[in-house]
C-alpha atoms as a PDB file:
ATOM      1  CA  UNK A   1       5.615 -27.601  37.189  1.00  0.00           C
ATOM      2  CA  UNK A   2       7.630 -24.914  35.543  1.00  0.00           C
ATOM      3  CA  UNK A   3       7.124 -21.137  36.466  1.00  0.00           C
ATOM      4  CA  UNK A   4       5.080 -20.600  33.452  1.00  0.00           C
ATOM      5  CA  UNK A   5       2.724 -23.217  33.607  1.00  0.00           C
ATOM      6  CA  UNK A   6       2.116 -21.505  37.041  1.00  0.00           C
ATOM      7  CA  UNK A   7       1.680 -18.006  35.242  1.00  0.00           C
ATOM      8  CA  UNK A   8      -0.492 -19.639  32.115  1.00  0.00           C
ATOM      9  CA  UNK A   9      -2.847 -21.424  34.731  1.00  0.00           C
ATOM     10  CA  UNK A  10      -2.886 -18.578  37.263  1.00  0.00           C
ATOM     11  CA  UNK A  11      -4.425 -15.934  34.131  1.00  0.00           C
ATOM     12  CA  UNK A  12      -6.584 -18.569  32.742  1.00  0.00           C
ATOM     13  CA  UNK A  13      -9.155 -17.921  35.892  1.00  0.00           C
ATOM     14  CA  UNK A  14     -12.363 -17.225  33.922  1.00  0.00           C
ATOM     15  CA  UNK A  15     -13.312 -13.848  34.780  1.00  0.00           C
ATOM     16  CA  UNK A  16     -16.877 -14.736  33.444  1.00  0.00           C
ATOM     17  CA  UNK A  17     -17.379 -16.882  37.063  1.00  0.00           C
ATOM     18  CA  UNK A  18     -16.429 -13.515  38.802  1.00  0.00           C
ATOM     19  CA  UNK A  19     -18.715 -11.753  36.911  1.00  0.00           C
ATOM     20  CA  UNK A  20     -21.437 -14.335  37.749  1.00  0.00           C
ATOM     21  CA  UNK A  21     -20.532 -14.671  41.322  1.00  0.00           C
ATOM     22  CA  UNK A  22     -20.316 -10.814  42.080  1.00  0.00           C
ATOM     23  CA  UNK A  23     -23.713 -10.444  40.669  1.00  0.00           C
ATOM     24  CA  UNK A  24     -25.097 -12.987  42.410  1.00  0.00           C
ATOM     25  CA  UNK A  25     -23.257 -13.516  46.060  1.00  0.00           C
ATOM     26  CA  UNK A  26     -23.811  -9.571  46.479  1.00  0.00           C
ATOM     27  CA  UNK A  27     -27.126  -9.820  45.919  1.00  0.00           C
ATOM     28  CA  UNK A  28     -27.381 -12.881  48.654  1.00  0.00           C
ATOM     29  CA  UNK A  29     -25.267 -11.348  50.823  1.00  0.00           C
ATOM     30  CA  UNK A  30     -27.527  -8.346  50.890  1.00  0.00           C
ATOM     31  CA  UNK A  31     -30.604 -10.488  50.838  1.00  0.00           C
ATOM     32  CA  UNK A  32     -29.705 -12.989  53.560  1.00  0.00           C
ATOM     33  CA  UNK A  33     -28.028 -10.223  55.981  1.00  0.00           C
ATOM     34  CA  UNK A  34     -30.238  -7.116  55.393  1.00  0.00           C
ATOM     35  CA  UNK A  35     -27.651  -4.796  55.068  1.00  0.00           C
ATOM     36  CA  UNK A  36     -27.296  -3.461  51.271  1.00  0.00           C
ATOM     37  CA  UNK A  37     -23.829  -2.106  51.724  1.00  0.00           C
ATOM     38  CA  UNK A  38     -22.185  -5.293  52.855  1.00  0.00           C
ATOM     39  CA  UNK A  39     -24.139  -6.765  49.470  1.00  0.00           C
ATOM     40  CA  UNK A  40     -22.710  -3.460  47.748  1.00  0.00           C
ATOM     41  CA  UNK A  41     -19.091  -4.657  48.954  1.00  0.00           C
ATOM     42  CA  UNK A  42     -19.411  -8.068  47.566  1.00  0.00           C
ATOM     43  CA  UNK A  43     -20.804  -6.740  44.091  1.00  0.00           C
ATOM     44  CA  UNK A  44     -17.565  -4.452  43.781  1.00  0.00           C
ATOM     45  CA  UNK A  45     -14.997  -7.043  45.049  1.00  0.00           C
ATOM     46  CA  UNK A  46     -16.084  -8.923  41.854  1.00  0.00           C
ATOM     47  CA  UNK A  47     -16.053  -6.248  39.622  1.00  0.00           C
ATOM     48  CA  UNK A  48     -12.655  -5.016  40.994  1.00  0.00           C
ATOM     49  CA  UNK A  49     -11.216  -8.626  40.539  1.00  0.00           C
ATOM     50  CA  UNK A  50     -12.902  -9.221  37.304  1.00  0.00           C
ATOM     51  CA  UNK A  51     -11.356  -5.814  36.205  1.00  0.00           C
ATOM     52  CA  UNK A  52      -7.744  -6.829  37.238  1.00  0.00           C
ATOM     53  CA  UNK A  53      -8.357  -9.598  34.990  1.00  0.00           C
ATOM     54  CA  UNK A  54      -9.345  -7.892  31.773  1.00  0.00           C
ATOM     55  CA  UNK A  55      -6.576  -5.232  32.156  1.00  0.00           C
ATOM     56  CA  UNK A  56      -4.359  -7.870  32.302  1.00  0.00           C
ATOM     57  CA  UNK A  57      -5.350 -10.120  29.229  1.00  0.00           C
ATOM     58  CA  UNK A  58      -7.322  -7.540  27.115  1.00  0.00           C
ATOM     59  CA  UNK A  59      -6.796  -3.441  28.082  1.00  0.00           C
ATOM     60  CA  UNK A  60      -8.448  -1.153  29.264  1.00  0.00           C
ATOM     61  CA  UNK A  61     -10.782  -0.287  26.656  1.00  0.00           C
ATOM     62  CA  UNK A  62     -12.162  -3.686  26.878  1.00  0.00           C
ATOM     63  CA  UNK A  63     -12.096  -3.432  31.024  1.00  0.00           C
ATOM     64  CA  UNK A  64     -14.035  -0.280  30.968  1.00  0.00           C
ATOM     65  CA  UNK A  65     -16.111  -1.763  28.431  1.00  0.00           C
ATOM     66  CA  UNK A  66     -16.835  -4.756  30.602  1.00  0.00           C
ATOM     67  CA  UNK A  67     -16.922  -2.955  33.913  1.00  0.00           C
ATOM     68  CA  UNK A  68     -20.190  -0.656  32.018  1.00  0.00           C
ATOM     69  CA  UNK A  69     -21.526  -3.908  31.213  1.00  0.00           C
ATOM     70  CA  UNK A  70     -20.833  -5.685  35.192  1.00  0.00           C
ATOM     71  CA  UNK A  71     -22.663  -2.407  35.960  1.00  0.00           C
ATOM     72  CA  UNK A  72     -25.506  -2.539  33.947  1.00  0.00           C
ATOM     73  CA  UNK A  73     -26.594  -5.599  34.421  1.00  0.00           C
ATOM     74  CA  UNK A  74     -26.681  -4.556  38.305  1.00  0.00           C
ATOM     75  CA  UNK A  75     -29.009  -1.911  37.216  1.00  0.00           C
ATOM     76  CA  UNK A  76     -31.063  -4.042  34.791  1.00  0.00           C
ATOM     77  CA  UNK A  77     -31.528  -6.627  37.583  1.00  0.00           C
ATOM     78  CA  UNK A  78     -33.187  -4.012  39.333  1.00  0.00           C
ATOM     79  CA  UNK A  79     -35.385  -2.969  36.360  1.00  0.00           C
ATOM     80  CA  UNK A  80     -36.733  -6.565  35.901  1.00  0.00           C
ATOM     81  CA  UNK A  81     -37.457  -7.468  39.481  1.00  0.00           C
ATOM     82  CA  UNK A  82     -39.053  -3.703  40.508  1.00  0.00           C
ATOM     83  CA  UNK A  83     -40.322  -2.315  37.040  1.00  0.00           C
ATOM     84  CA  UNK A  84     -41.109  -5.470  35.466  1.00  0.00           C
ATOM     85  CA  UNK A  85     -42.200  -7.815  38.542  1.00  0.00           C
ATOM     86  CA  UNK A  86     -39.722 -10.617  37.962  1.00  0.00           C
ATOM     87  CA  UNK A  87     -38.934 -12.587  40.928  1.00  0.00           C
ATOM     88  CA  UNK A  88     -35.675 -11.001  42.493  1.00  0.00           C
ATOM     89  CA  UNK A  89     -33.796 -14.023  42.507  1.00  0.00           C
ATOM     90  CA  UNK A  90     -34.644 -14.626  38.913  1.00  0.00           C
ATOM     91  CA  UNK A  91     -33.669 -10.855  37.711  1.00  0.00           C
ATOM     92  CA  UNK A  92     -30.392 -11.372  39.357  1.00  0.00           C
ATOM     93  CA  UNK A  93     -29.468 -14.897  37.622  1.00  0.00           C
ATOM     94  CA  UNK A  94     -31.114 -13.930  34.236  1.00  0.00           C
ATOM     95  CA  UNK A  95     -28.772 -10.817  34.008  1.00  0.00           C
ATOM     96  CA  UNK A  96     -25.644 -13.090  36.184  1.00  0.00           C
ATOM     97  CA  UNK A  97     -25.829 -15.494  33.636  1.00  0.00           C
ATOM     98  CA  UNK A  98     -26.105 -12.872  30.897  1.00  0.00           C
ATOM     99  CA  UNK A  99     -22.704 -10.894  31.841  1.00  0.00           C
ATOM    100  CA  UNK A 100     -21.165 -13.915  32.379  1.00  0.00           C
ATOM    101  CA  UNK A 101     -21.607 -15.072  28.664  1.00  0.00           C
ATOM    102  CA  UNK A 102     -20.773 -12.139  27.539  1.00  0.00           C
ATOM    103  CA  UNK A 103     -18.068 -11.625  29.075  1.00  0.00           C
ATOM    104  CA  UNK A 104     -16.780 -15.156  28.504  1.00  0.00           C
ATOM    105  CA  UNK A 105     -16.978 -14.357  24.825  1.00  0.00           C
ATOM    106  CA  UNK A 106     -15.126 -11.330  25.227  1.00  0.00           C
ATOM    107  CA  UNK A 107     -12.539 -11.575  27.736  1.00  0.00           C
ATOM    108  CA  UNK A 108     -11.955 -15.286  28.561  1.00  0.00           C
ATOM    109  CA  UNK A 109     -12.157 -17.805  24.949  1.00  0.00           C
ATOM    110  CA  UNK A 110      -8.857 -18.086  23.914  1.00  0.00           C
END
Protein backbone atom coordinates (compact mmCIF):
# COMPACT_ATOMS: atom_id res chain seq x y z
CA UNK A 1 0.00 0.00 0.00
CA UNK A 2 1.02 3.49 -0.87
CA UNK A 3 1.38 6.25 1.89
CA UNK A 4 -1.91 7.65 1.02
CA UNK A 5 -4.01 4.82 1.04
CA UNK A 6 -2.54 4.64 4.63
CA UNK A 7 -3.60 8.40 5.28
CA UNK A 8 -7.23 7.93 3.34
CA UNK A 9 -7.94 4.72 5.52
CA UNK A 10 -6.39 6.05 8.73
CA UNK A 11 -9.16 9.43 8.56
CA UNK A 12 -11.93 7.32 7.37
CA UNK A 13 -12.34 5.94 11.22
CA UNK A 14 -16.04 6.76 11.77
CA UNK A 15 -16.11 9.12 14.51
CA UNK A 16 -19.89 8.21 14.91
CA UNK A 17 -18.54 4.61 16.70
CA UNK A 18 -16.54 6.95 19.11
CA UNK A 19 -19.34 8.86 19.77
CA UNK A 20 -21.37 5.68 20.47
CA UNK A 21 -18.72 3.96 22.40
CA UNK A 22 -17.83 7.02 24.72
CA UNK A 23 -21.41 7.27 25.60
CA UNK A 24 -21.84 3.99 26.29
CA UNK A 25 -18.37 2.27 27.71
CA UNK A 26 -18.30 5.40 30.22
CA UNK A 27 -21.41 4.75 31.36
CA UNK A 28 -20.39 0.81 31.95
CA UNK A 29 -17.33 1.60 33.18
CA UNK A 30 -18.96 3.71 35.83
CA UNK A 31 -21.73 1.24 36.29
CA UNK A 32 -19.71 -1.97 36.56
CA UNK A 33 -16.78 -0.31 38.80
CA UNK A 34 -18.71 2.20 41.01
CA UNK A 35 -16.54 4.89 40.61
CA UNK A 36 -18.17 7.83 38.37
CA UNK A 37 -14.91 9.53 37.62
CA UNK A 38 -13.18 6.59 36.04
CA UNK A 39 -16.75 6.43 33.89
CA UNK A 40 -16.22 10.37 33.56
CA UNK A 41 -12.63 9.53 32.01
CA UNK A 42 -13.91 7.13 29.52
CA UNK A 43 -16.84 9.56 28.39
CA UNK A 44 -14.11 12.35 27.66
CA UNK A 45 -11.47 10.06 26.01
CA UNK A 46 -14.25 9.64 23.35
CA UNK A 47 -15.22 12.98 23.05
CA UNK A 48 -11.53 14.13 22.93
CA UNK A 49 -10.85 11.50 20.12
CA UNK A 50 -14.05 12.09 18.37
CA UNK A 51 -13.08 15.86 18.47
CA UNK A 52 -9.57 15.26 16.90
CA UNK A 53 -11.51 13.74 14.25
CA UNK A 54 -13.93 16.46 13.28
CA UNK A 55 -11.19 19.18 13.46
CA UNK A 56 -9.46 17.28 11.17
CA UNK A 57 -12.12 16.50 8.37
CA UNK A 58 -14.71 19.28 9.11
CA UNK A 59 -13.43 22.52 11.54
CA UNK A 60 -14.00 23.63 14.33
CA UNK A 61 -17.30 25.07 14.07
CA UNK A 62 -18.60 21.73 13.26
CA UNK A 63 -16.30 20.11 16.31
CA UNK A 64 -17.71 22.47 18.78
CA UNK A 65 -20.93 21.89 17.29
CA UNK A 66 -20.61 18.16 17.74
CA UNK A 67 -18.76 18.22 21.03
CA UNK A 68 -22.34 20.40 22.44
CA UNK A 69 -24.15 17.66 20.95
CA UNK A 70 -21.57 14.47 22.57
CA UNK A 71 -22.43 16.59 25.64
CA UNK A 72 -25.91 16.79 25.57
CA UNK A 73 -26.81 13.70 24.96
CA UNK A 74 -24.72 12.84 28.28
CA UNK A 75 -27.05 15.14 29.96
CA UNK A 76 -30.24 13.96 28.22
CA UNK A 77 -29.33 10.36 29.19
CA UNK A 78 -29.58 11.50 32.55
CA UNK A 79 -32.94 13.29 32.04
CA UNK A 80 -34.60 10.09 30.63
CA UNK A 81 -33.36 7.55 33.11
CA UNK A 82 -33.85 10.03 36.48
CA UNK A 83 -36.67 12.53 35.32
CA UNK A 84 -38.43 10.33 33.06
CA UNK A 85 -37.87 6.69 34.65
CA UNK A 86 -36.32 5.03 31.62
CA UNK A 87 -34.22 2.14 32.38
CA UNK A 88 -30.52 3.49 32.64
CA UNK A 89 -29.17 1.25 30.22
CA UNK A 90 -31.86 2.16 27.79
CA UNK A 91 -31.39 6.18 28.29
CA UNK A 92 -27.80 5.67 27.56
CA UNK A 93 -28.23 3.58 24.14
CA UNK A 94 -31.36 5.60 23.02
CA UNK A 95 -29.27 8.89 23.20
CA UNK A 96 -25.65 6.59 22.08
CA UNK A 97 -27.36 5.61 19.18
CA UNK A 98 -28.86 9.06 18.64
CA UNK A 99 -25.35 11.06 18.57
CA UNK A 100 -24.00 8.51 16.71
CA UNK A 101 -26.46 9.08 13.71
CA UNK A 102 -26.14 12.31 13.93
CA UNK A 103 -23.00 12.63 13.91
CA UNK A 104 -22.50 10.08 11.13
CA UNK A 105 -24.58 12.39 9.00
CA UNK A 106 -22.57 15.22 9.84
CA UNK A 107 -19.07 14.42 10.21
CA UNK A 108 -18.43 10.94 8.69
CA UNK A 109 -20.74 10.33 4.98
CA UNK A 110 -18.54 11.24 2.45
Amino acid sequence: MTSSVLTRARTRFPSAALVATGLAAGFGVAQGTGVRALGGAVFAAGGLAAGWLWVQRRGWAVALGLGGLYVGAFVLAHVLALGVGLPAWLAVGLVAVAAAAATYAVADRA
